[in-house]
Protein backbone atom coordinates (compact mmCIF):
# COMPACT_ATOMS: atom_id res chain seq x y z
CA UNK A 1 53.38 161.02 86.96
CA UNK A 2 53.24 163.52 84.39
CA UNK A 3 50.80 163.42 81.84
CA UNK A 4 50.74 163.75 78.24
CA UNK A 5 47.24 164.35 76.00
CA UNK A 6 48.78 166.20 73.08
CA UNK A 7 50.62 165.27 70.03
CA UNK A 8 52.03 167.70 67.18
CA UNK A 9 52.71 165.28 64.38
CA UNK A 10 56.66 165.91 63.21
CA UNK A 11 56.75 168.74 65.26
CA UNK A 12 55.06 170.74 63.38
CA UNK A 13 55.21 174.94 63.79
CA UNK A 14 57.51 174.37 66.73
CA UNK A 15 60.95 176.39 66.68
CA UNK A 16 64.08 174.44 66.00
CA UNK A 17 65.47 175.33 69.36
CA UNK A 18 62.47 174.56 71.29
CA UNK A 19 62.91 171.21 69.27
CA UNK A 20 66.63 170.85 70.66
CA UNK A 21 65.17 171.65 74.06
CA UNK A 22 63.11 168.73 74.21
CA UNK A 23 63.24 165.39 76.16
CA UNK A 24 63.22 162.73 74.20
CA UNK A 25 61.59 159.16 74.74
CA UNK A 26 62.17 155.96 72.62
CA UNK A 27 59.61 153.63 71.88
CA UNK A 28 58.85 150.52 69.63
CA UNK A 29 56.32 150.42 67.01
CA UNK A 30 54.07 148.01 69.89
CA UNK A 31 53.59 150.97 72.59
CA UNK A 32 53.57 153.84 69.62
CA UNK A 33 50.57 152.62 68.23
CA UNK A 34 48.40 152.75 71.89
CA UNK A 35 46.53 155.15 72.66
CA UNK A 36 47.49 155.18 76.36
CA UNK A 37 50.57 154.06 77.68
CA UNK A 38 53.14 154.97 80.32
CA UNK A 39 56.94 155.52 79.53
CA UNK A 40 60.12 157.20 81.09
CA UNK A 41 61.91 159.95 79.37
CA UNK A 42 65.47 161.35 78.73
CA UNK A 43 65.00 163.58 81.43
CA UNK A 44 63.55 160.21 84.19
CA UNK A 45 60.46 161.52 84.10
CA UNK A 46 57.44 159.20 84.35
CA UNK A 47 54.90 159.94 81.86
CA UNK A 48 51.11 158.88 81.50
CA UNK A 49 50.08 159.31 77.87
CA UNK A 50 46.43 159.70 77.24
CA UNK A 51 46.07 160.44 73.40
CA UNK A 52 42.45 160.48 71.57
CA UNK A 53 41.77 156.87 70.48
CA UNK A 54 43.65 155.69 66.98
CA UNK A 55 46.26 158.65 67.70
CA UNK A 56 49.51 156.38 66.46
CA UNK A 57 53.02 158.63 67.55
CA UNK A 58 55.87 158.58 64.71
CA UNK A 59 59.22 158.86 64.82
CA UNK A 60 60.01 162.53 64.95
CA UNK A 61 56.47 163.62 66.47
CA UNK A 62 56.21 166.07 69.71
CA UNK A 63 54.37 165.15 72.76
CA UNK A 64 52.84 167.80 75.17
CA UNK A 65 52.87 167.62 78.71
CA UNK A 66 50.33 169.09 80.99
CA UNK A 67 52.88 171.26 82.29
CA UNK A 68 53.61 172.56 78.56
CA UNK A 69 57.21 170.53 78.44
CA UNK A 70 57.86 168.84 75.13
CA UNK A 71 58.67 165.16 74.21
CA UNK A 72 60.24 163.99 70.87
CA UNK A 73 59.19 160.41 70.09
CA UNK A 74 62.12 158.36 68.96
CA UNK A 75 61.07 155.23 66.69
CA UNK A 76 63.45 152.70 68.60
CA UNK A 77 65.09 150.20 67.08
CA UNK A 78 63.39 147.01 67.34
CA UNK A 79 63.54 143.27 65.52
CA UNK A 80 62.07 143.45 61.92
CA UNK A 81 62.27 141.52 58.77
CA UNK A 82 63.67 143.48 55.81
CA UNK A 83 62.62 142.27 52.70
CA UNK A 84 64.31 143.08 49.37
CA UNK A 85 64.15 140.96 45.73
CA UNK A 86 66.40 138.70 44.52
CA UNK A 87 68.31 140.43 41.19
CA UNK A 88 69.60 136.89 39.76
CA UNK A 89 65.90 135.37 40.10
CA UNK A 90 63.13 138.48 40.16
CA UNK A 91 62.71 142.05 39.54
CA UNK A 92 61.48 144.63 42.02
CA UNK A 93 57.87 143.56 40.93
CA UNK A 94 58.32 141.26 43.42
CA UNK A 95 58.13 143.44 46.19
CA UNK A 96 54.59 144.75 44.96
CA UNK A 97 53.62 141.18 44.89
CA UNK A 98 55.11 141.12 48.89
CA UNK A 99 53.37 143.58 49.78
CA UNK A 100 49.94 142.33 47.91
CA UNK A 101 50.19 139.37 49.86
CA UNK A 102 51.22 141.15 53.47
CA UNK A 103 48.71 143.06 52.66
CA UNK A 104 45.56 140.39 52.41
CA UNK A 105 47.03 139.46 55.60
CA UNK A 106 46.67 142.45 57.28
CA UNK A 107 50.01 142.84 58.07
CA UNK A 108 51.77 146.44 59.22
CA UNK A 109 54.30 147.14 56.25
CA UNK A 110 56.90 149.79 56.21
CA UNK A 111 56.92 150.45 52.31
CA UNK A 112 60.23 151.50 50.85
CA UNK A 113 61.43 151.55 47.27
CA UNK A 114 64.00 149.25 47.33
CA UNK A 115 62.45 147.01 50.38
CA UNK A 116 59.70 146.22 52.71
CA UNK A 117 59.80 145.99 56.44
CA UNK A 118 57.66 143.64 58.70
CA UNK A 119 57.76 142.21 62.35
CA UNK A 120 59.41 139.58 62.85
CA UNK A 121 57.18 136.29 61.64
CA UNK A 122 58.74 132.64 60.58
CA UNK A 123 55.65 131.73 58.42
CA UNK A 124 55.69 135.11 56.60
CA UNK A 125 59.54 134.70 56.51
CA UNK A 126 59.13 131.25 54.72
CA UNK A 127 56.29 132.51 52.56
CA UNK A 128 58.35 135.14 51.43
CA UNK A 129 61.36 133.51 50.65
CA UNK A 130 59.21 130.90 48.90
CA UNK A 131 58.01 134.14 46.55
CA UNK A 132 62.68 134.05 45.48
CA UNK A 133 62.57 137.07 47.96
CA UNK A 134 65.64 137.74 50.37
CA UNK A 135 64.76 138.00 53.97
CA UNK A 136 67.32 139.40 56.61
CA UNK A 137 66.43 139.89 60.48
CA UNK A 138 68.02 142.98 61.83
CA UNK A 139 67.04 145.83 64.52
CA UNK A 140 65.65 148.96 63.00
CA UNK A 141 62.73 151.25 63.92
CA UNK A 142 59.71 150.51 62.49
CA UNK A 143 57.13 152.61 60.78
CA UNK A 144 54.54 150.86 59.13
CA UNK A 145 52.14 152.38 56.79
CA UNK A 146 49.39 153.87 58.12
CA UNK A 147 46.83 152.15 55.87
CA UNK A 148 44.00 154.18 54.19
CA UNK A 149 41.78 154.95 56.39
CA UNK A 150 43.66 155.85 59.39
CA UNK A 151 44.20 159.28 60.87
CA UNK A 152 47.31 160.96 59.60
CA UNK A 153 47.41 159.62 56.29
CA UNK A 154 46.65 163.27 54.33
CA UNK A 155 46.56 165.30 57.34
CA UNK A 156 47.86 169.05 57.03
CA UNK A 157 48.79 170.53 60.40
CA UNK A 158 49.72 170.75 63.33
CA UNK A 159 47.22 167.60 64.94
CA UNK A 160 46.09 164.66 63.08
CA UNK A 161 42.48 164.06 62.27
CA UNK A 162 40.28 161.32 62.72
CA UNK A 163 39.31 160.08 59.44
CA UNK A 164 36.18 159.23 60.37
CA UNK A 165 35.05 162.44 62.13
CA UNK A 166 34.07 164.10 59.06
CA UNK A 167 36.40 167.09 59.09
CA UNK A 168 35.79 168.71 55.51
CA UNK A 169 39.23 167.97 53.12
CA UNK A 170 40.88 171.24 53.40
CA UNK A 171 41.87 171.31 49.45
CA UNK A 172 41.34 170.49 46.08
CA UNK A 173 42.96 167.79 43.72
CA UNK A 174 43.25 168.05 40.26
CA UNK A 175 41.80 165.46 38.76
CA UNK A 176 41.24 166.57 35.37
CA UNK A 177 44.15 163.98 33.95
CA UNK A 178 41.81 161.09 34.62
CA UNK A 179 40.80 162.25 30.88
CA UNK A 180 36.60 161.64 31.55
């Protein structure tokens, strides 16, 4: 088994052609947010993957191997519920109001502007359809916000960083338009 402890989020300062170059393996939004999971590759290989804890792989991110080889991570298609309003009866308020209530209940949301994405759930379904929303099952891949407080979410660079490890924020904001 080969393993994997390494993850460049998107890919980042890696040549295009080492890009091309790469093995690719597929996986659903269940295993990409582990920490530790095995998986087979393009290529047949059997990987280990042993990532620091709350390390979630994207779509489109590049996993090292021990022996240096590269891995693109391909979000793969799995059931979700795409959510989008209703023109005759709402406006697209109504997906803020969605994702308010998804939300309170915790639940991962891929946030789009012209529709949401969940996992598949009959309650939510029926909640939301209750709320004049339309809700369609399809396959897709899923990639559900990462919330604000988890690695990733304002990250610059090459590795994600722990949130809660108190790396110093890189950068300045303006905020002088909050007018006080």
């Amino acid at each position: 088994m080969l393993q994997v402890s390494k993850l460049l989020a998107g890919g980042h300062g890696l040549a295009p052609v080492l890009l091309k170059r790469a093995s690719t393996v597929e996986l659903d939004w269940d295993v990409r947010q582990k920490s530790r999971f095995d998986c087979t590759d393009s290529q047949g290989r059997h990987l280990g993957v042993f990532l620091p804890r709350g390390t979630v792989a994207r779509g489109g991110d590049v996993l090292v191997a021990e022996d240096g080889s590269l891995i693109q991570v391909v979000a793969a298609p799995q059931p979700v519920l795409v959510i989008t309003h209703c023109g005759q009866h709402g406006s697209a308020f109504d997906l803020t109001r969605a994702a308010y209530h998804l939300g309170n209940r915790h639940v991962p949301i891929e946030l789009k502007p012209d529709h949401l994405k969940i996992e598949p759930d009959h309650v939510l379904a029926d909640m939301l359809r209750a709320m004049h929303l339309i809700v369609n099952e399809t396959e897709a891949a899923f990639e559900p916000e990462n919330g604000a407080y988890a690695t990733g979410g304002h990250a610059h660079g090459p590795l994600r960083e722990n949130a809660y490890e108190g790396r110093a924020h890189d950068h300045d904001h303006d905020h002088g338009h909050h007018g006080h």
